[in-house]
Protein backbone atom coordinates (compact mmCIF):
# COMPACT_ATOMS: atom_id res chain seq x y z
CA UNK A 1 11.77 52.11 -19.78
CA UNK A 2 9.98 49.61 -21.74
CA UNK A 3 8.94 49.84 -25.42
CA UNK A 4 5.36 50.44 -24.95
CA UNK A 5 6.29 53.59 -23.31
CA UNK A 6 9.16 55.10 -25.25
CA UNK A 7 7.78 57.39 -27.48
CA UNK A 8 8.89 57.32 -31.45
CA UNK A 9 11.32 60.28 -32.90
CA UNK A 10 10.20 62.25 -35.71
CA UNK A 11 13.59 62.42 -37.98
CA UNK A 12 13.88 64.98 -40.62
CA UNK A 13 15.67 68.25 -41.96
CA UNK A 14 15.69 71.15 -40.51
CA UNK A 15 19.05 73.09 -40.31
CA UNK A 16 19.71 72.56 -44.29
CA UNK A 17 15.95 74.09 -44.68
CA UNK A 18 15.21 77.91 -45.34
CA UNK A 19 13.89 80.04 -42.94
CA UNK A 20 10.65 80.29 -45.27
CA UNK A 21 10.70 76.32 -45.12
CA UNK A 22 11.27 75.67 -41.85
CA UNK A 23 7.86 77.18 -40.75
CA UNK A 24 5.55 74.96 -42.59
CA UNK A 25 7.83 71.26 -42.22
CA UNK A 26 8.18 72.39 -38.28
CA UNK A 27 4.46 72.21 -38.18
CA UNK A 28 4.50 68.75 -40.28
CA UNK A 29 6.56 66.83 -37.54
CA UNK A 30 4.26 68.42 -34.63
CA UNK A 31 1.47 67.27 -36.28
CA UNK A 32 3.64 63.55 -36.99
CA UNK A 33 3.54 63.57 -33.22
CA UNK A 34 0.23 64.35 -32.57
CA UNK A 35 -0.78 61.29 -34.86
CA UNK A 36 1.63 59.23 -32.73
CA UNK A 37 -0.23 60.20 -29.95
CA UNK A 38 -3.73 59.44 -31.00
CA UNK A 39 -2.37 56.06 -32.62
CA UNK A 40 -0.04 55.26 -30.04
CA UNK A 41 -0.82 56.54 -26.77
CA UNK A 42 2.40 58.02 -26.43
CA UNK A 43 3.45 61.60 -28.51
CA UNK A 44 6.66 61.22 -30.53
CA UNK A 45 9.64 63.04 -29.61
CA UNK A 46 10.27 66.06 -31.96
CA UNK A 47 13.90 67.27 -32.09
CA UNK A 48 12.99 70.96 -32.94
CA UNK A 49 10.96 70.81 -29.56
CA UNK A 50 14.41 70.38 -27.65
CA UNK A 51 17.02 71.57 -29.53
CA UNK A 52 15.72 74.27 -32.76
CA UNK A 53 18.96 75.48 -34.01
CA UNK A 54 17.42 79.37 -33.79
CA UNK A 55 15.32 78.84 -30.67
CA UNK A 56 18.12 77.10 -28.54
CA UNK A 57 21.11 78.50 -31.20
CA UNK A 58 22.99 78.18 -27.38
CA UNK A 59 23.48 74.61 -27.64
CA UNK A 60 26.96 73.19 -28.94
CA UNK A 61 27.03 70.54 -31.45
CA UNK A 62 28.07 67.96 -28.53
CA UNK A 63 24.90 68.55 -26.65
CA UNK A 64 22.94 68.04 -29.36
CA UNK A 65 24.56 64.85 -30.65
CA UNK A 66 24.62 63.31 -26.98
CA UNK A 67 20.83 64.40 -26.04
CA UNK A 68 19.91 63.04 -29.48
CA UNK A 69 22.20 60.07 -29.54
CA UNK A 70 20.46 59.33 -26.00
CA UNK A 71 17.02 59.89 -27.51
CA UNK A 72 17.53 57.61 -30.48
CA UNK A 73 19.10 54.96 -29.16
CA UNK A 74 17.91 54.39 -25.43
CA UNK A 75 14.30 55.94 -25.80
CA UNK A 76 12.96 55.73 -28.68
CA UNK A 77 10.56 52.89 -29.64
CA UNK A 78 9.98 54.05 -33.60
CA UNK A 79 11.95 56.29 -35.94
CA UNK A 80 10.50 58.29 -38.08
CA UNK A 81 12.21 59.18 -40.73
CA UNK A 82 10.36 62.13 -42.89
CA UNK A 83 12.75 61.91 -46.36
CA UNK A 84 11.37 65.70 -47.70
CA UNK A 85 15.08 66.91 -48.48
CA UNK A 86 18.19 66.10 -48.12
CA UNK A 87 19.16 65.89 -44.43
CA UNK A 88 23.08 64.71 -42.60
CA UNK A 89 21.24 64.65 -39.32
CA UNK A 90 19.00 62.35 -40.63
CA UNK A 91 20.86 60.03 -41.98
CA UNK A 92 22.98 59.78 -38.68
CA UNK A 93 19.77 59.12 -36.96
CA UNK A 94 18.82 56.17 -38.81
CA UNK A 95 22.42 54.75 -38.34
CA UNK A 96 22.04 55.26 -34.65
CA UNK A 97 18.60 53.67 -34.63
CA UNK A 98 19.92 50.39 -36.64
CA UNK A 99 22.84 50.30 -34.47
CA UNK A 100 20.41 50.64 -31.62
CA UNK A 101 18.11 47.95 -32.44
CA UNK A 102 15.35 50.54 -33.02
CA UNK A 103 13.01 49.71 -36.03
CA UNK A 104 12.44 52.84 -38.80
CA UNK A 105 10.03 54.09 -41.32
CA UNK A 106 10.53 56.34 -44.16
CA UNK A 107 7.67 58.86 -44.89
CA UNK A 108 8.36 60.32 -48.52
CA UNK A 109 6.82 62.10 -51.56
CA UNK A 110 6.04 59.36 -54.00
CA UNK A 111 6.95 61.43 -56.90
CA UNK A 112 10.23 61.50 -55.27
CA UNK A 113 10.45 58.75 -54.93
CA UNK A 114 9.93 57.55 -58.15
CA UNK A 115 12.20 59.81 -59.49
CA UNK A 116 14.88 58.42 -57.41
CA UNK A 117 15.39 60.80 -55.62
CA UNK A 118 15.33 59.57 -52.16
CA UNK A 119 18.61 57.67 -51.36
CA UNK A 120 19.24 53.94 -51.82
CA UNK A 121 21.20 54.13 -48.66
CA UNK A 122 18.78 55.74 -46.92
CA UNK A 123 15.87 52.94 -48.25
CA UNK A 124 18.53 50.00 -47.61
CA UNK A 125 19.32 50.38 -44.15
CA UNK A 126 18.56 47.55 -42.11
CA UNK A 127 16.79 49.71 -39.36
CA UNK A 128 14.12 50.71 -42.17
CA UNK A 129 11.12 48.29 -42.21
CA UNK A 130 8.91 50.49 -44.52
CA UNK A 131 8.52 52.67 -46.55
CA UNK A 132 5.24 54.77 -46.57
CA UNK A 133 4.46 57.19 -49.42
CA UNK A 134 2.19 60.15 -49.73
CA UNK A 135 1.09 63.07 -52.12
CA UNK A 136 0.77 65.35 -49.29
CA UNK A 137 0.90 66.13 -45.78
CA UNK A 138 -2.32 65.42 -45.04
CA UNK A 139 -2.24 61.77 -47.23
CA UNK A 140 1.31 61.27 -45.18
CA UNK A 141 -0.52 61.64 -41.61
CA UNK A 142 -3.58 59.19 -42.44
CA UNK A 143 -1.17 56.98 -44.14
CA UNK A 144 1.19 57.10 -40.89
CA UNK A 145 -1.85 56.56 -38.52
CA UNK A 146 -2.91 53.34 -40.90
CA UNK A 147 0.70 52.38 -40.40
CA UNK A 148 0.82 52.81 -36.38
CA UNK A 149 -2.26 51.16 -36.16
CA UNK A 150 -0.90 47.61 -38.36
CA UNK A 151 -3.58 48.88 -41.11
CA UNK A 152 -0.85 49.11 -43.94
């Protein structure tokens, strides 16, 4: 598979969300794929698609890490990492991606940011090439699409 058609991974919390939570960010990475799409040609991969921890609740923690593991690090052309909480998964991901060779970019709440409280580690991480701020969902999609496209 070469780059051009590996699709990008949407990376974010999920399990350490609420229930009331979950609804709304669930929607967020769809629509982080969709923008993919229309940007990139390709729709990003979106874990909750695959492997929701209530939808498919039958999966053990192996199959999850190894279908993810194989996602990040053989087919995936982009991560991206949405920083909205904190998130274990997430961080693993971007380790994965680094040691993978696979290039990441950190979507987060500027006020967050600036209040330091997305991680250093996180931000440091060789995989991560940028990091792209927003004041809301809507700002963090156009700003992603500006992004895919080389406007940013």
């Amino acid at each position: 598979m070469n780059e051009k058609s590996k699709p990008a991974y949407v990376c974010g919390p999920l399990t350490e969300l609420s229930p009331e939570e979950q609804g709304g960010v669930k929607r967020f990475y769809e629509k982080i794929a969709d923008v993919c799409e229309e940007s990139l040609g390709i729709r990003a991969f979106v874990p909750h698609e695959h492997y929701d921890p209530i939808k498919n609740a039958s999966f053990t923690p192996q199959q999850v890490d190894e279908a993810e593991r194989r996602q990040v690090c053989e087919n995936t052309s982009l991560l991206i990492v949405v920083a909205i909480a904190p998130s274990w998964g997430g961080g693993i991901e971007v380790e994965m991606a680094h040691r993978s060779g696979v290039p990441a970019i950190v979507l987060c709440e500027k006020e967050k940011l600036e209040q330091g409280k997305i991680s250093r580690l996180l931000r440091g991480n060789p995989a991560v090439k940028a990091v792209v701020m927003y004041t809301s969902y809507e700002e963090a999609l156009q700003a992603l699409a500006h992004f895919l496209k080389g406007e940013i």
